[in-house]
N, C-alpha and C. Protein backbone atom coordinates (compact mmCIF):
# COMPACT_ATOMS: atom_id res chain seq x y z
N UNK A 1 67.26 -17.95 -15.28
CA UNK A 1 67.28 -17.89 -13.81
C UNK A 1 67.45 -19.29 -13.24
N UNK A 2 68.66 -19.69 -12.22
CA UNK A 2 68.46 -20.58 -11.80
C UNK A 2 67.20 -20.96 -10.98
N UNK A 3 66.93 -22.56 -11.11
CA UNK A 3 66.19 -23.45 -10.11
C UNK A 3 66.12 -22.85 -8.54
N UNK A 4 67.16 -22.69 -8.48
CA UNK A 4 67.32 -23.45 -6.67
C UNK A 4 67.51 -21.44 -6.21
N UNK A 5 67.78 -20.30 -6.94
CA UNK A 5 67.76 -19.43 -6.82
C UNK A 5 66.51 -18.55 -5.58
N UNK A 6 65.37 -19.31 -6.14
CA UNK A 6 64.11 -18.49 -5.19
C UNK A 6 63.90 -19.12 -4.29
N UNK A 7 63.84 -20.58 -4.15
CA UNK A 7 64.49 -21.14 -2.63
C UNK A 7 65.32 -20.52 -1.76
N UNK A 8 66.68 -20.46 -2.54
CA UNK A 8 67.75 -19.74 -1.54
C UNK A 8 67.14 -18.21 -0.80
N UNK A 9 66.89 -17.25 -1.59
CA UNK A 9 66.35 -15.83 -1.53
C UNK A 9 65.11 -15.81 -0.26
N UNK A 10 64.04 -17.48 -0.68
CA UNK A 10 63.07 -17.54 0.53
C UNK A 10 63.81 -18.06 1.75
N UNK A 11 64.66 -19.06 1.96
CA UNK A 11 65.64 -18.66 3.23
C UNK A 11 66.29 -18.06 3.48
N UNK A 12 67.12 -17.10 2.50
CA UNK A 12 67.35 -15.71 3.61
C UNK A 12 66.16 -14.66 4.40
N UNK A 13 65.01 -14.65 3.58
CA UNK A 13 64.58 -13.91 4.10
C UNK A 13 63.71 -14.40 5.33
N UNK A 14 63.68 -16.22 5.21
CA UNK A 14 62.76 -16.54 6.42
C UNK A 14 63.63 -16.34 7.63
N UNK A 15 65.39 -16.91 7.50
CA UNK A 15 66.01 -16.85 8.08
C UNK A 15 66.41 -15.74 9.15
N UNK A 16 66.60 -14.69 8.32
CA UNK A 16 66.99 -13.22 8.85
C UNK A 16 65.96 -12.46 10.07
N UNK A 17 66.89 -12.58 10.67
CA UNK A 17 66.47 -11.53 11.84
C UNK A 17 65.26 -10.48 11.68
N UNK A 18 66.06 -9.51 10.56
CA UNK A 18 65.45 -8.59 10.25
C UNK A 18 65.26 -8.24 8.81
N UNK A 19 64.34 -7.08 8.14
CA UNK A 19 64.20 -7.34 6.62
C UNK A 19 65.68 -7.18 6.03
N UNK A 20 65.31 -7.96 5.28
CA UNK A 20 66.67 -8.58 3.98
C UNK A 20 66.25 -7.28 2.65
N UNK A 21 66.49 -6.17 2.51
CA UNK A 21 66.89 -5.48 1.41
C UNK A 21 67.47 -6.05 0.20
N UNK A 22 66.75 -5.64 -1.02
CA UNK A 22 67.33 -6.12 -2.37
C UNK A 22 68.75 -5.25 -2.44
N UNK A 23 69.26 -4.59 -1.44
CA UNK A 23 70.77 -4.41 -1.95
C UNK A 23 71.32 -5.50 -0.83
N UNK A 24 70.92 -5.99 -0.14
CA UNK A 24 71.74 -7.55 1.08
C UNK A 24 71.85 -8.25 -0.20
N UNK A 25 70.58 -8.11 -0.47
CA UNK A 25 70.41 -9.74 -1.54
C UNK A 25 71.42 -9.72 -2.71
N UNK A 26 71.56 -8.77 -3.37
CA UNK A 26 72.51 -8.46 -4.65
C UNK A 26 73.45 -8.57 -3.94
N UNK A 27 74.16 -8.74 -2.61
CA UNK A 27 75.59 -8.75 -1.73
C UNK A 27 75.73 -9.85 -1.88
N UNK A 28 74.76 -10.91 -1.15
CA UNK A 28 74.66 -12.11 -0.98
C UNK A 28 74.98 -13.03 -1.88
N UNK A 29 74.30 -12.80 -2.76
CA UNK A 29 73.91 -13.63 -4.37
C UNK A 29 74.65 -12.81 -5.64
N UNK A 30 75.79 -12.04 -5.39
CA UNK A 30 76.47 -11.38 -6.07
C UNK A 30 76.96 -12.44 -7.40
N UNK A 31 77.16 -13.79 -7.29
CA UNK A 31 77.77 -14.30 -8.12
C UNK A 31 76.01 -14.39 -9.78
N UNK A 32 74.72 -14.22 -9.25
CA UNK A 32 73.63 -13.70 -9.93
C UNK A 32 73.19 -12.73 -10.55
N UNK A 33 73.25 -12.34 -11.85
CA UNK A 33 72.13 -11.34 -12.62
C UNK A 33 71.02 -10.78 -11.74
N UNK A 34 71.40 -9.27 -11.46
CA UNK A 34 70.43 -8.41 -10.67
C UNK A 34 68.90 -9.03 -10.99
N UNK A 35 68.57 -8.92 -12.26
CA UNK A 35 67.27 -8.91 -12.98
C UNK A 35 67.05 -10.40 -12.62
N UNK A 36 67.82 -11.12 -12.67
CA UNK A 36 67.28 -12.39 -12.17
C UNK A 36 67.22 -12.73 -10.41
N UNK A 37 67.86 -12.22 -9.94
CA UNK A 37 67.13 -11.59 -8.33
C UNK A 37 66.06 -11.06 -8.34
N UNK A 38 65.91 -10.00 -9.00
CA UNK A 38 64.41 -9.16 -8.78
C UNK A 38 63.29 -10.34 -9.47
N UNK A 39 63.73 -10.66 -10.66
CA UNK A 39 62.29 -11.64 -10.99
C UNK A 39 61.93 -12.76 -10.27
N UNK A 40 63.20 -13.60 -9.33
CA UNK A 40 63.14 -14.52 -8.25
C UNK A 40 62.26 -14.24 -7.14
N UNK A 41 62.85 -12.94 -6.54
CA UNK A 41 61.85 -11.99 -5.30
C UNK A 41 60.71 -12.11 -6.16
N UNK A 42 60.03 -11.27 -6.88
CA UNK A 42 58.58 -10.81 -7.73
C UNK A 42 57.90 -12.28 -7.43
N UNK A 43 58.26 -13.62 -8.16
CA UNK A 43 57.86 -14.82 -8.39
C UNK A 43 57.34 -15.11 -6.75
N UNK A 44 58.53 -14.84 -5.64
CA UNK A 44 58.16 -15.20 -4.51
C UNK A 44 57.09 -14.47 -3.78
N UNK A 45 57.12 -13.34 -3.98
CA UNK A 45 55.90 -12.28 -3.22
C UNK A 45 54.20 -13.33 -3.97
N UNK A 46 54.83 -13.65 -5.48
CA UNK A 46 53.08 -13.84 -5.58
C UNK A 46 52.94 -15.05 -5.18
N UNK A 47 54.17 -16.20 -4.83
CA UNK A 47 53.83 -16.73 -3.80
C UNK A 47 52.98 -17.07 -2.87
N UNK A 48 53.45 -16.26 -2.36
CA UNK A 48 53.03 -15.78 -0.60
C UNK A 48 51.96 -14.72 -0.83
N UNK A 49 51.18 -14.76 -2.07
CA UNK A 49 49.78 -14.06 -1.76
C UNK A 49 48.53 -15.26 -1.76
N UNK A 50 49.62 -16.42 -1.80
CA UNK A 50 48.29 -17.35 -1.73
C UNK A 50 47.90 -17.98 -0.62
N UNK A 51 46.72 -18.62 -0.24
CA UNK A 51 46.09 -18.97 0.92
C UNK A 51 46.81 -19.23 2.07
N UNK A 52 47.35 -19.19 3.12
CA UNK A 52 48.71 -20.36 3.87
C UNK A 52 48.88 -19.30 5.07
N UNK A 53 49.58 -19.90 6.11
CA UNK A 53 49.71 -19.22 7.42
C UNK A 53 50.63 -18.07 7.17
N UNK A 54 52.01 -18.04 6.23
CA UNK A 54 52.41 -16.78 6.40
C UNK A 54 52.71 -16.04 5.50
N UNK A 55 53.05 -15.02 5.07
CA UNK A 55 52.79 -14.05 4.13
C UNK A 55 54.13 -13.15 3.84
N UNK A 56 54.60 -12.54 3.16
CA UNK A 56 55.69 -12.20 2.73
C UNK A 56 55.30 -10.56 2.87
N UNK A 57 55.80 -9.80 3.70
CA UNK A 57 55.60 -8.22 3.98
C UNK A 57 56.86 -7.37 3.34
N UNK A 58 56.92 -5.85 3.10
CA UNK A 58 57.83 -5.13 2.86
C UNK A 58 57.62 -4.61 4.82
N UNK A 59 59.08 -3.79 4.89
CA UNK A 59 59.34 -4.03 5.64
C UNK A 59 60.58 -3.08 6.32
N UNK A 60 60.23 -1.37 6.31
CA UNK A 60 61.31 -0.43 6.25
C UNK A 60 62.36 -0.61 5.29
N UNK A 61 61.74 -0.94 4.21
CA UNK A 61 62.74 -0.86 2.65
C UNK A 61 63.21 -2.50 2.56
N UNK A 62 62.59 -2.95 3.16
CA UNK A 62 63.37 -4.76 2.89
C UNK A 62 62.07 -5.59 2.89
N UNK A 63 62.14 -7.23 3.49
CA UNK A 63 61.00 -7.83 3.00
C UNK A 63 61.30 -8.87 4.09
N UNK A 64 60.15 -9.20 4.49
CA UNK A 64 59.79 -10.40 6.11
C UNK A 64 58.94 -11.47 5.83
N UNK A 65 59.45 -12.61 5.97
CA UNK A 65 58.12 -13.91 5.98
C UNK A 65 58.10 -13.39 7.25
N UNK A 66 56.01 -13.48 7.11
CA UNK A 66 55.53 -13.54 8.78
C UNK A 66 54.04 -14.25 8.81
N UNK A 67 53.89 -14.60 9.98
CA UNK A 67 52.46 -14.74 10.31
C UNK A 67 51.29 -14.14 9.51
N UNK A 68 50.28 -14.95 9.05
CA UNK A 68 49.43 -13.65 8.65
C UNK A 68 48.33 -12.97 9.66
N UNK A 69 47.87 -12.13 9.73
CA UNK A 69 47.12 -10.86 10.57
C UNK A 69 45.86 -11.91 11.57
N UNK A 70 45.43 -12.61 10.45
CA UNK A 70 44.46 -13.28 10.92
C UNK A 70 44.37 -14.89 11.92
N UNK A 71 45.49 -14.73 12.04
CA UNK A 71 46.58 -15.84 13.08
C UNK A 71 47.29 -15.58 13.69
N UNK A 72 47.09 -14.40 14.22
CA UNK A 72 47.89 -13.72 15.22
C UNK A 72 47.89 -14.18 16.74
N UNK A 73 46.42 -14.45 16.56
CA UNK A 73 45.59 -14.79 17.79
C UNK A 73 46.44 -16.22 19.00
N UNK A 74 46.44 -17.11 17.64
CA UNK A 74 47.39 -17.97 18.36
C UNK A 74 48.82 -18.14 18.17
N UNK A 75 49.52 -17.19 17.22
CA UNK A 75 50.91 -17.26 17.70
C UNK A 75 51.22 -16.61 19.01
N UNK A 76 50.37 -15.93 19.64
CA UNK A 76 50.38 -14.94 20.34
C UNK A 76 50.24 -16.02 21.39
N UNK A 77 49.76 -16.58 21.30
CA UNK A 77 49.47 -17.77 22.89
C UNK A 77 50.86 -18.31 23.17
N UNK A 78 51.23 -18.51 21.92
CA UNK A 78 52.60 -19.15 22.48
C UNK A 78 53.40 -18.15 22.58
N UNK A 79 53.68 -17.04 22.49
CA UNK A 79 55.00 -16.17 22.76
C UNK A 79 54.05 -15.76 24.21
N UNK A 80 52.85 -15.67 24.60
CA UNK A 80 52.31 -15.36 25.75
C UNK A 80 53.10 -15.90 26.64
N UNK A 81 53.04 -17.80 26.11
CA UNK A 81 53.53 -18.83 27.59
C UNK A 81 54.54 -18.55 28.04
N UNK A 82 55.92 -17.95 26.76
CA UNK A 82 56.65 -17.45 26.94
C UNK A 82 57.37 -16.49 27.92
N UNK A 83 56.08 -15.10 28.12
CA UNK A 83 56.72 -14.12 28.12
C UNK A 83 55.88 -13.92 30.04
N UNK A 84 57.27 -13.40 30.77
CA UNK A 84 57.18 -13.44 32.11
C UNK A 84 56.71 -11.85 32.44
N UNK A 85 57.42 -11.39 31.85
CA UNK A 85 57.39 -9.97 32.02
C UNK A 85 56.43 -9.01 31.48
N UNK A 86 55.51 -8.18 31.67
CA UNK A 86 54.30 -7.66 31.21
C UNK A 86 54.49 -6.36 30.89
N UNK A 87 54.07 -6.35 29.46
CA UNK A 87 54.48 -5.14 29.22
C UNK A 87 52.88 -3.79 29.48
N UNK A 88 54.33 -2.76 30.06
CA UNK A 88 52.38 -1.34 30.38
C UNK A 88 52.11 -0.90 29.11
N UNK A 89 51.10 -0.20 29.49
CA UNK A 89 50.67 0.38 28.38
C UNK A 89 51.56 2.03 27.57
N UNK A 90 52.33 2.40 28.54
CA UNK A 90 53.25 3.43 28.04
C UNK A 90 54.26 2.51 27.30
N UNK A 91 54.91 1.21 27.77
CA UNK A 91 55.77 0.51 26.90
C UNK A 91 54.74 0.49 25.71
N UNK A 92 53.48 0.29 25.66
CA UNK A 92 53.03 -0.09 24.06
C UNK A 92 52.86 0.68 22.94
N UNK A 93 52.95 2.03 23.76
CA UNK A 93 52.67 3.30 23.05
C UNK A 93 53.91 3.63 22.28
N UNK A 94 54.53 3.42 23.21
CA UNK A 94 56.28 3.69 22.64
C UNK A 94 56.33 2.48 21.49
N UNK A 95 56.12 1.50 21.43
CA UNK A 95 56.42 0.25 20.60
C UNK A 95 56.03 0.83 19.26
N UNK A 96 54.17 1.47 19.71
CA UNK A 96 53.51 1.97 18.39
C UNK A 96 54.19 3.20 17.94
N UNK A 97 55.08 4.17 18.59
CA UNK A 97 55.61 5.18 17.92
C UNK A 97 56.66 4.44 16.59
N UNK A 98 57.62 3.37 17.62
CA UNK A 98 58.58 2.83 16.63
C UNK A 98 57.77 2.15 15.18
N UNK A 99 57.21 1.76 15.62
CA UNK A 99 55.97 1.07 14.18
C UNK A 99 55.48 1.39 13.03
N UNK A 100 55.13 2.65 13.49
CA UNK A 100 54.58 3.67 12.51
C UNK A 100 55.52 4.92 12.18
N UNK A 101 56.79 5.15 13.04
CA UNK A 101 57.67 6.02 12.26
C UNK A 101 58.99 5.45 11.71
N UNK A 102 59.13 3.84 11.75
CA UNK A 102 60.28 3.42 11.77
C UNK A 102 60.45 3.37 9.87
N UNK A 103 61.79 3.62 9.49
CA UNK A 103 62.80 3.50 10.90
C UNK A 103 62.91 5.10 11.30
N UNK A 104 63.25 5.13 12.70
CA UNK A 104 63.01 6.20 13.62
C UNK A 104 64.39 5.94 14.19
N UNK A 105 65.14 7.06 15.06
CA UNK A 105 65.84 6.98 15.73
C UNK A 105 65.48 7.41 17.30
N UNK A 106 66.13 6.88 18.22
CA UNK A 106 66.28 6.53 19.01
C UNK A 106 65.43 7.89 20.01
N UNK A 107 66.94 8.93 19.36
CA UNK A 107 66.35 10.25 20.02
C UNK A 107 65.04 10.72 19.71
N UNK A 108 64.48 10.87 18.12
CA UNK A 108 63.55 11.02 18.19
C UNK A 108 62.24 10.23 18.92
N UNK A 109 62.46 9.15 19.35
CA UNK A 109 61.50 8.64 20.00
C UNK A 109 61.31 9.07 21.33
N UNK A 110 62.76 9.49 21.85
CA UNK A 110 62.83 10.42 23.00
C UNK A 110 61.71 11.13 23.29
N UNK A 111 62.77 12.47 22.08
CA UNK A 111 61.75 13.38 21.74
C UNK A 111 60.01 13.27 21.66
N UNK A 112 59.65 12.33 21.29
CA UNK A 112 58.18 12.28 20.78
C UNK A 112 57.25 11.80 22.42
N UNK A 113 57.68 11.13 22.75
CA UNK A 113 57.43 10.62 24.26
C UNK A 113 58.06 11.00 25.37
N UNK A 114 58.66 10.53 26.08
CA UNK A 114 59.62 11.46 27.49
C UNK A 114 60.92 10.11 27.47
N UNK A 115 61.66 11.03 28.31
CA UNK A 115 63.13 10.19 29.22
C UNK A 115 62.64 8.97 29.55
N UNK A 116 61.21 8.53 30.14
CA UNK A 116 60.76 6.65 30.46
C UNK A 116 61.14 5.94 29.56
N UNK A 117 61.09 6.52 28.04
CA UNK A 117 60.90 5.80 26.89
C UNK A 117 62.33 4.79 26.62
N UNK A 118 63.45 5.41 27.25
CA UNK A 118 64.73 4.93 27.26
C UNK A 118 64.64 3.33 28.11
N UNK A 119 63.40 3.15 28.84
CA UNK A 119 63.63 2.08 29.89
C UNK A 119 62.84 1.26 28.89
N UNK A 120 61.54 1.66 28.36
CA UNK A 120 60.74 0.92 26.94
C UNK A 120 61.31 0.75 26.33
N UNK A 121 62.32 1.36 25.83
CA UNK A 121 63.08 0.85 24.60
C UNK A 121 64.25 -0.79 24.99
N UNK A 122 64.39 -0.46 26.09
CA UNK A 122 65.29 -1.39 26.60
C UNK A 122 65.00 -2.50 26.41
N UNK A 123 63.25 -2.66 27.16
CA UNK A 123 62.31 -3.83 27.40
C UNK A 123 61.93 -4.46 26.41
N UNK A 124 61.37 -3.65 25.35
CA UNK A 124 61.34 -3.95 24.21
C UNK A 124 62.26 -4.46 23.42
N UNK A 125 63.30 -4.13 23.11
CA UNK A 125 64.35 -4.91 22.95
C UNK A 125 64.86 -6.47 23.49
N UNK A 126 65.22 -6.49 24.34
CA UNK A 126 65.10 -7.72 25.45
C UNK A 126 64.27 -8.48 24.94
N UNK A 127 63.31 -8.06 24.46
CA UNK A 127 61.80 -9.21 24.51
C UNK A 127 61.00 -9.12 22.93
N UNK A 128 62.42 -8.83 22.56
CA UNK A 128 62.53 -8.96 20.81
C UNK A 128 61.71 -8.51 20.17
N UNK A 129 60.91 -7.58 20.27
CA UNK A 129 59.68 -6.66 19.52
C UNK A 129 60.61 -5.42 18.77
N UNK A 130 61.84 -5.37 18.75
CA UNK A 130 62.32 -4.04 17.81
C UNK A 130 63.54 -4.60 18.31
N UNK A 131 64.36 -3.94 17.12
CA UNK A 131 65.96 -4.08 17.11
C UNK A 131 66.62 -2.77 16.84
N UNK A 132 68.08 -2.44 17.38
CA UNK A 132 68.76 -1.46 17.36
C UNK A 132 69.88 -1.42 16.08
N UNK A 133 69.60 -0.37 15.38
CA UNK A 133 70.89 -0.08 14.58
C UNK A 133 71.89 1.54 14.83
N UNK A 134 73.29 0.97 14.74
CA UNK A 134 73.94 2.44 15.61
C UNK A 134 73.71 3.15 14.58
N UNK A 135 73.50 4.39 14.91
CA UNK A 135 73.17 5.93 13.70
C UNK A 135 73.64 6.88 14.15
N UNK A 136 75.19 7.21 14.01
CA UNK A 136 76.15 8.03 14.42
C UNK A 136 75.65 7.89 15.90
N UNK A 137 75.55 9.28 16.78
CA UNK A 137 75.59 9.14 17.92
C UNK A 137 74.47 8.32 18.51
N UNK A 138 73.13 8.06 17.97
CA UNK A 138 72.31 7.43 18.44
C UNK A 138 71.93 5.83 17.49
N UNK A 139 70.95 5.70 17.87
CA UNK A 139 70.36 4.57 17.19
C UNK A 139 69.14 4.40 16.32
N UNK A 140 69.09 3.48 14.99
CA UNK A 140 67.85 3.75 14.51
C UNK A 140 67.19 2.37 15.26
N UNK A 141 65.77 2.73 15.21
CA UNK A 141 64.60 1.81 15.97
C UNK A 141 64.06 0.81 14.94
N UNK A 142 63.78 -0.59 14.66
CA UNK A 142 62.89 -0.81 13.75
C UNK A 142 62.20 -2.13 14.54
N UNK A 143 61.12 -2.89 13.55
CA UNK A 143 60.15 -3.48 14.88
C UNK A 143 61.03 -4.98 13.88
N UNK A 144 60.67 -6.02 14.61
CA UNK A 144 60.95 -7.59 14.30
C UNK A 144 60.28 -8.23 13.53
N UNK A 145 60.45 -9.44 13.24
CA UNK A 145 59.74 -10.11 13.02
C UNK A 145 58.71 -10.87 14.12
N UNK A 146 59.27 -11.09 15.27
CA UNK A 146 57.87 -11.33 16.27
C UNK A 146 57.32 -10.10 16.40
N UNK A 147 57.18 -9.18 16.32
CA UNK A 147 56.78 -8.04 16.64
C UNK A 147 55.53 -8.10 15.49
N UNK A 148 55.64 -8.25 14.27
CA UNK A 148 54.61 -8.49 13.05
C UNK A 148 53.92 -10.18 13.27
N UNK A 149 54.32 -11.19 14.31
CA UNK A 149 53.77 -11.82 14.58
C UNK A 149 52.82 -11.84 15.86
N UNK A 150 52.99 -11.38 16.54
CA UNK A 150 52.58 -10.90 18.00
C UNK A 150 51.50 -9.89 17.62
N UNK A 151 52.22 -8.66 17.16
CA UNK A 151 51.09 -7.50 17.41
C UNK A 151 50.91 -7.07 15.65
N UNK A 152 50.58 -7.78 14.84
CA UNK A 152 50.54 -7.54 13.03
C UNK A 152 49.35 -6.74 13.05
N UNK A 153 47.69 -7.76 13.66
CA UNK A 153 46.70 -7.03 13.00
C UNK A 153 46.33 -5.83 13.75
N UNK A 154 47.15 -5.49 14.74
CA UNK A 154 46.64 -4.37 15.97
C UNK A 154 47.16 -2.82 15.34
N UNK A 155 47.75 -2.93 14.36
CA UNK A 155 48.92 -1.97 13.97
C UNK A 155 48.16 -1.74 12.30
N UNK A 156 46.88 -0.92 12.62
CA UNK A 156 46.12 -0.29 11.71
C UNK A 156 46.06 1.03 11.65
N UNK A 157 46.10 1.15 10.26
CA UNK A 157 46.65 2.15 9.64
C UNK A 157 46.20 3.65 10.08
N UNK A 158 46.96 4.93 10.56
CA UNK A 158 46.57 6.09 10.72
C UNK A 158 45.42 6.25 10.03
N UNK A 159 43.88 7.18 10.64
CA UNK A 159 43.12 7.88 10.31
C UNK A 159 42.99 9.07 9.90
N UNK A 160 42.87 9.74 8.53
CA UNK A 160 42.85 10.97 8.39
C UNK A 160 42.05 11.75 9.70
N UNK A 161 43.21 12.82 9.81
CA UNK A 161 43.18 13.62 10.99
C UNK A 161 43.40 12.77 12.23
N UNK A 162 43.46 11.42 12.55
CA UNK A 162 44.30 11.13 13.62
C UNK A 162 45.63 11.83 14.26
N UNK A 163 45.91 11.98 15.30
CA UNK A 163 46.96 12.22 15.62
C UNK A 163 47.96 11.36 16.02
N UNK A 164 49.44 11.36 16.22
CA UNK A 164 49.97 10.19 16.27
C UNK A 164 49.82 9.72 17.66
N UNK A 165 49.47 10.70 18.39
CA UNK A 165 48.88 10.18 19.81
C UNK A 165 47.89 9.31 20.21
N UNK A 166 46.92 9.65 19.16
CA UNK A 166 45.82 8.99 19.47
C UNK A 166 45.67 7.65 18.73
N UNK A 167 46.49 7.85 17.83
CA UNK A 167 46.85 6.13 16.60
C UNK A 167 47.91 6.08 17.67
N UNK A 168 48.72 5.90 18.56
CA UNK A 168 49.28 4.98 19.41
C UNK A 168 48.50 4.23 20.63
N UNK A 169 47.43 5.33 21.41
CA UNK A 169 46.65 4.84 22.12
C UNK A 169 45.56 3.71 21.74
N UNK A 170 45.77 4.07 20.96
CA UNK A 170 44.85 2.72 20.27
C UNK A 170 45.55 1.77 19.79
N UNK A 171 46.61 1.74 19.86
CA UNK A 171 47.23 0.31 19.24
C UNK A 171 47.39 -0.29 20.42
N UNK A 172 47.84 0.70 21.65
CA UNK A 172 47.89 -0.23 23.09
C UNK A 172 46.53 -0.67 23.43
N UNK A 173 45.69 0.29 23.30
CA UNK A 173 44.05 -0.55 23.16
C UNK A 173 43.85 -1.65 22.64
N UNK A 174 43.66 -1.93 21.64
CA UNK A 174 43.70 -2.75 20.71
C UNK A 174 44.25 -4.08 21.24
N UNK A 175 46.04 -4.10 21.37
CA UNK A 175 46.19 -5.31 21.55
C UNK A 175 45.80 -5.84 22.70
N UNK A 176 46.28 -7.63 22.34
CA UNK A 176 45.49 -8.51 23.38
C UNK A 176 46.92 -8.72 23.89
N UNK A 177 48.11 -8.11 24.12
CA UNK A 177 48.96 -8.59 25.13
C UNK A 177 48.56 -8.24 26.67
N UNK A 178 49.48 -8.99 27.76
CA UNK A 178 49.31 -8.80 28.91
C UNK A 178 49.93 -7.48 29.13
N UNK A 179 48.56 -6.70 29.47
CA UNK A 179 48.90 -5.50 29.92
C UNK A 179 48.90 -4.86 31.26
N UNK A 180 49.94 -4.01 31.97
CA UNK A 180 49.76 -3.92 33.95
C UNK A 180 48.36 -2.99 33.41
N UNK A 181 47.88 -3.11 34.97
CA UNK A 181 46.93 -1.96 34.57
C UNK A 181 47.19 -0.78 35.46
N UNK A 182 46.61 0.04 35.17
CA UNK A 182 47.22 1.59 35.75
C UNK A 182 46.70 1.75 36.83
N UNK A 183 47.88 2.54 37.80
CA UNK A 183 47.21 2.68 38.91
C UNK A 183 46.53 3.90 39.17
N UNK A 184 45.48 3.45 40.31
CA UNK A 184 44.79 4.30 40.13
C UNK A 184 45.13 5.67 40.67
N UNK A 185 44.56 6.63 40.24
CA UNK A 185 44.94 8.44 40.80
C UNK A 185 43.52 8.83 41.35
N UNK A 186 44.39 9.54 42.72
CA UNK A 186 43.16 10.01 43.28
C UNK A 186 43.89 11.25 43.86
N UNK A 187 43.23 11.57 45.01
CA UNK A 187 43.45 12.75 46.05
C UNK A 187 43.98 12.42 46.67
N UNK A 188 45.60 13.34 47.04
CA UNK A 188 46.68 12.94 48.10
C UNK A 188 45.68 12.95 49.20
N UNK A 189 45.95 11.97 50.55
CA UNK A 189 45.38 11.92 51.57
C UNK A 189 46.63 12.50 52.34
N UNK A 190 46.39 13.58 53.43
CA UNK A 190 47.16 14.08 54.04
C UNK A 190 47.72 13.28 54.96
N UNK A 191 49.06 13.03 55.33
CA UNK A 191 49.86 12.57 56.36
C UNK A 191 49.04 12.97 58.08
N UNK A 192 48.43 11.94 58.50
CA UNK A 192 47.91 12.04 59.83
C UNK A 192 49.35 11.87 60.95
N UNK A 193 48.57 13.38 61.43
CA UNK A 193 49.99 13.79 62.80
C UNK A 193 49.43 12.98 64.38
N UNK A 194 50.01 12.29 64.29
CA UNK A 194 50.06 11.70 66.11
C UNK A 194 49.87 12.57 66.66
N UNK A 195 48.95 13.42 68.01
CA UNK A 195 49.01 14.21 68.94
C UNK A 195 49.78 13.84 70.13
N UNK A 196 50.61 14.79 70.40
CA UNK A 196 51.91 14.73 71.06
C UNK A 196 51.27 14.45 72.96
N UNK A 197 51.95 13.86 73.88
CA UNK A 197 51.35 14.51 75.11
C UNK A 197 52.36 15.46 75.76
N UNK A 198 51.63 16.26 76.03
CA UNK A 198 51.61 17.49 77.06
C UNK A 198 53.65 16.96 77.64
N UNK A 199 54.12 17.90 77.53
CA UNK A 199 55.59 17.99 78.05
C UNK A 199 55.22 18.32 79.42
N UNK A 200 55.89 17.94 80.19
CA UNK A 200 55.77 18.02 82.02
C UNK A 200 56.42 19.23 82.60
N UNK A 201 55.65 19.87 83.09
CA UNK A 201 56.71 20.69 83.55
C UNK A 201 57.66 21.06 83.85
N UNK A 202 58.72 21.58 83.98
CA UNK A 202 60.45 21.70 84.50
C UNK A 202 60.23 22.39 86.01
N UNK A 203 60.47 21.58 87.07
CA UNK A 203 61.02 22.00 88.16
C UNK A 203 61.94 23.54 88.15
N UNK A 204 61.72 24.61 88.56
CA UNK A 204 62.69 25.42 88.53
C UNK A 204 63.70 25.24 90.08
């Protein structure tokens, strides 16, 4: 196995957008022995199980340098200073559907939440927490790499007999992003009618 081989393999994958799949990598590094890719990757994962800020994840079938869980706290300050726009808590719910079913498509996320979800998905996007891949007529959903830096340790694992409703409400619980807060619901107050004055008589 070459030297400079698991170097290269750790900048694609720090590099990349999104997870780098061992069939990218065999694309990439085609002029390399499969088996000496896979033992390059292997060497690097145990890596990145040792002490240090970031950590090497799988990753909807591929693999992510990221933040680790327990330093979330302050990468999060800085994509905070960053970020102008505040996401609600229905955007977070939707984020946690993509999270935990990804990769998911588009419609089904529809499906699982309502027609708003199309404007969450947007936002989310925009503000780099999930990326779009086309999937015939729709799109598949998957989350980022800031997205595992931002919101990593909030995104704990389903509870037997949880529902996926209630493991989303809690992930918007959970995190410490800036969240709107809801407005409040009460009792329509009825439209108060002006009392009219008295019409004047008509001269006949």
């Amino acid at each position: 196995m070459s030297d400079d081989l698991k170097p290269i393999i750790e900048a694609l994958i720090f590099a990349s957008p999104e997870p780098i799949t061992p069939k990218v990598l065999f694309k990439l590094l085609a002029s390399e022995p499969k088996e000496d890719i896979e033992a390059a990757l292997a060497s690097l994962k145990a890596d990145y199980e040792r002490p240090g800020g970031l950590q090497m994840v799988e990753v909807a079938g591929g693999y992510q340098i990221v933040t680790r869980p327990e330093l979330n706290e302050w990468v999060r300050r800085l994509f905070h200073e960053r970020t102008t726009q505040k996401l609600s808590v229905a955007a977070l719910e939707t984020l946690a559907v993509i999270a935990y079913k990804q990769p998911v498509t588009q419609a089904q996320v529809i499906h699982f939440r309502n027609s708003k979800a199309y404007e969450h998905i947007k936002i989310l996007k925009e503000k780099g927490f999930i990326r779009k891949e086309k999937a015939g007529i729709t799109y598949k959903l998957f989350t980022t790499k800031k997205f595992h830096d931002y919101f990593g340790k909030n995104l704990a694992p389903k509870q037997p007999g949880q529902s996926d409703e209630q493991a989303t409400a809690q992930f918007a619980q959970a995190t410490g992003a800036p969240v709107e807060p809801a407005e409040p619901v009460g009792e329509a107050v009825p439209e108060r009618v002006q009392p009219q004055p008295p019409s004047e008589p008509v001269n006949q």
